[in-house]
C-alpha atoms as a PDB file:
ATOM      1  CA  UNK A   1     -65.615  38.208  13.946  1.00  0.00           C
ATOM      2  CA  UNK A   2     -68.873  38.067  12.287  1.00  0.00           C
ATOM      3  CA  UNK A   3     -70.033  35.061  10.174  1.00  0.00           C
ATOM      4  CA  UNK A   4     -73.366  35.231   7.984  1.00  0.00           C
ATOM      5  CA  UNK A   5     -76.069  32.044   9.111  1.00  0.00           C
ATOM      6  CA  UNK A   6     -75.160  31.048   4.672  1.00  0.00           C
ATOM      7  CA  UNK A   7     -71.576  30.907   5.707  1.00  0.00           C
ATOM      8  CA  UNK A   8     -71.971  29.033   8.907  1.00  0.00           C
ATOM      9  CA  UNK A   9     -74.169  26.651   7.046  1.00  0.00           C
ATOM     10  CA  UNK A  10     -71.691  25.519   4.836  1.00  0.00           C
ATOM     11  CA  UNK A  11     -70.173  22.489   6.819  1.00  0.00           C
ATOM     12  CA  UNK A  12     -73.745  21.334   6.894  1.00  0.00           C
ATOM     13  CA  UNK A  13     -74.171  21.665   3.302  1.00  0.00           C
ATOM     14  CA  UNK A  14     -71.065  19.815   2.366  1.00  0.00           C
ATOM     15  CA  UNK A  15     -71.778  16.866   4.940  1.00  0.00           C
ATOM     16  CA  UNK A  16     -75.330  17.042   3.700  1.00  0.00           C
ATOM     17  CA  UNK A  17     -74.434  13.621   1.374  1.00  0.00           C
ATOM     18  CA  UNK A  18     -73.236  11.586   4.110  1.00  0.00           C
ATOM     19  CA  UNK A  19     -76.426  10.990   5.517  1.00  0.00           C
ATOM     20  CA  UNK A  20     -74.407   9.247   8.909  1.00  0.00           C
ATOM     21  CA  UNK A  21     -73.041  12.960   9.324  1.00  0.00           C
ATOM     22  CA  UNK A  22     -75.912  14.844   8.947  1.00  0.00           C
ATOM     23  CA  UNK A  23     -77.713  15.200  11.993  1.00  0.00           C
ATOM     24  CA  UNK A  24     -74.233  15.978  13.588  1.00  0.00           C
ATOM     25  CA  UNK A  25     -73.434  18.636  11.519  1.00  0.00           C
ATOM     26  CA  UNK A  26     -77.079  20.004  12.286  1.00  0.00           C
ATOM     27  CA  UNK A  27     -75.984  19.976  15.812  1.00  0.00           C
ATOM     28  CA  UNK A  28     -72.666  21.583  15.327  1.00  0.00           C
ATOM     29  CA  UNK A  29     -73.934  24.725  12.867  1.00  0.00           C
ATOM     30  CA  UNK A  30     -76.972  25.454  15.346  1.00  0.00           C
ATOM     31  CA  UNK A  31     -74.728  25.771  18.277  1.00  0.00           C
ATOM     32  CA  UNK A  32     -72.203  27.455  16.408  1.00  0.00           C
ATOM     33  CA  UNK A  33     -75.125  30.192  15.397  1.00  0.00           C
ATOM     34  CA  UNK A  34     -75.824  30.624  18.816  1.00  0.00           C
ATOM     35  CA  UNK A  35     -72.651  32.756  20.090  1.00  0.00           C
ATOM     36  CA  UNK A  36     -71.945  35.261  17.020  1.00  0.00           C
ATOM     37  CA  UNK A  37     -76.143  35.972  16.013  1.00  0.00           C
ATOM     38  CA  UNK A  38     -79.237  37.495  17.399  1.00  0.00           C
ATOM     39  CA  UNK A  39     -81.377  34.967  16.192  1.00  0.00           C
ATOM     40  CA  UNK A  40     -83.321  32.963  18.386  1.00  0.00           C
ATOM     41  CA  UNK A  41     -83.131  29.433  18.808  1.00  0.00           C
ATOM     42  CA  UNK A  42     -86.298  28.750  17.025  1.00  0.00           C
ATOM     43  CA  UNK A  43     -84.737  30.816  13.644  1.00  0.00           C
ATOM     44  CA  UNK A  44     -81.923  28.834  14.569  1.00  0.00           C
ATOM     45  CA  UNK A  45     -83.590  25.353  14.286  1.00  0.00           C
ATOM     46  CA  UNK A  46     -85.532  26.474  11.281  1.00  0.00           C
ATOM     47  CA  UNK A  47     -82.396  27.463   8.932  1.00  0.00           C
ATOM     48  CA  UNK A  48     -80.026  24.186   9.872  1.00  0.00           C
ATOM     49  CA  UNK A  49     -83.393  21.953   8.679  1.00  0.00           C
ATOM     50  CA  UNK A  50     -84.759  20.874  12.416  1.00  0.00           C
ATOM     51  CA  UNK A  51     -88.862  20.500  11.904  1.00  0.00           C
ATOM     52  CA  UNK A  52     -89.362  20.965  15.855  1.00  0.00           C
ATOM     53  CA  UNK A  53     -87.491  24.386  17.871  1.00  0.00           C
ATOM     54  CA  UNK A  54     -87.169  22.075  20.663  1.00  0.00           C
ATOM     55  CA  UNK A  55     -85.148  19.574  19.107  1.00  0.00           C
ATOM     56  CA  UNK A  56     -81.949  21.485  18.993  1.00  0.00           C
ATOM     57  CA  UNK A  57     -82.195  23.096  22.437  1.00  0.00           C
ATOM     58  CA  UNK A  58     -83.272  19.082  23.788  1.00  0.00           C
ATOM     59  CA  UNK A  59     -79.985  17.972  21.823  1.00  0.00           C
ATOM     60  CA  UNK A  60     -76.789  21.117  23.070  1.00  0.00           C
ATOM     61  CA  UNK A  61     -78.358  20.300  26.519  1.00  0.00           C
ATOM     62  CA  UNK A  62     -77.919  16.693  26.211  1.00  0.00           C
ATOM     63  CA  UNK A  63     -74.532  16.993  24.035  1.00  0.00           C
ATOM     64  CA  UNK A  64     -73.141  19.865  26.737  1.00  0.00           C
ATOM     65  CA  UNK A  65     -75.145  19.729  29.726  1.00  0.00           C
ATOM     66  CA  UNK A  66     -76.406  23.180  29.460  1.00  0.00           C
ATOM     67  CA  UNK A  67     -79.373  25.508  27.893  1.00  0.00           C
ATOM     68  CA  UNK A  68     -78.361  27.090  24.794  1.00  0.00           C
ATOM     69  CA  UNK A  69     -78.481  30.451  25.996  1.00  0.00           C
ATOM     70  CA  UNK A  70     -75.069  29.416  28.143  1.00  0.00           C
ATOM     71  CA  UNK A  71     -73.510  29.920  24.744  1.00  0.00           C
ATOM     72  CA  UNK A  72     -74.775  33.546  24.239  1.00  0.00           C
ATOM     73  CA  UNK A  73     -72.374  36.256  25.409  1.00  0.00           C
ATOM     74  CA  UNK A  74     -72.985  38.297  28.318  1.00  0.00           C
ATOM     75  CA  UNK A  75     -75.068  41.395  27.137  1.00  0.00           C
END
């Protein structure tokens, strides 16, 4: 299954006006970008609205209790 970043952004767009929900769905489209795209986790962090790469990698670790790249497939 392939998903376009647009189409996984979606849930983010929608919860975009309940400001409470926002930074969650940030969270939840940037790791869900992780698994099915190429893009690294700086593009990543860019196209979900984060202003700092790190912040997204600092927050799945914290969240999950692993890097980001544990939700890459095995190439």
């Amino acid at each position: 299954m392939s998903i376009t970043p647009t189409k996984a952004m979606q849930p983010l767009l929608v919860n975009a006006a309940l400001p409470n929900r926002f930074p969650v769905a940030m969270r939840e489209t940037a790791r869900f970008l992780l698994e099915p795209t190429r893009l690294s986790v700086d593009e990543i962090a860019l196209r979900v609205g984060y202003a700092e790469p790190s912040t997204p990698r600092r927050l799945i670790r914290r969240d999950t209790k692993h890097a980001p790249g544990h939700f890459r497939p095995a190439a």
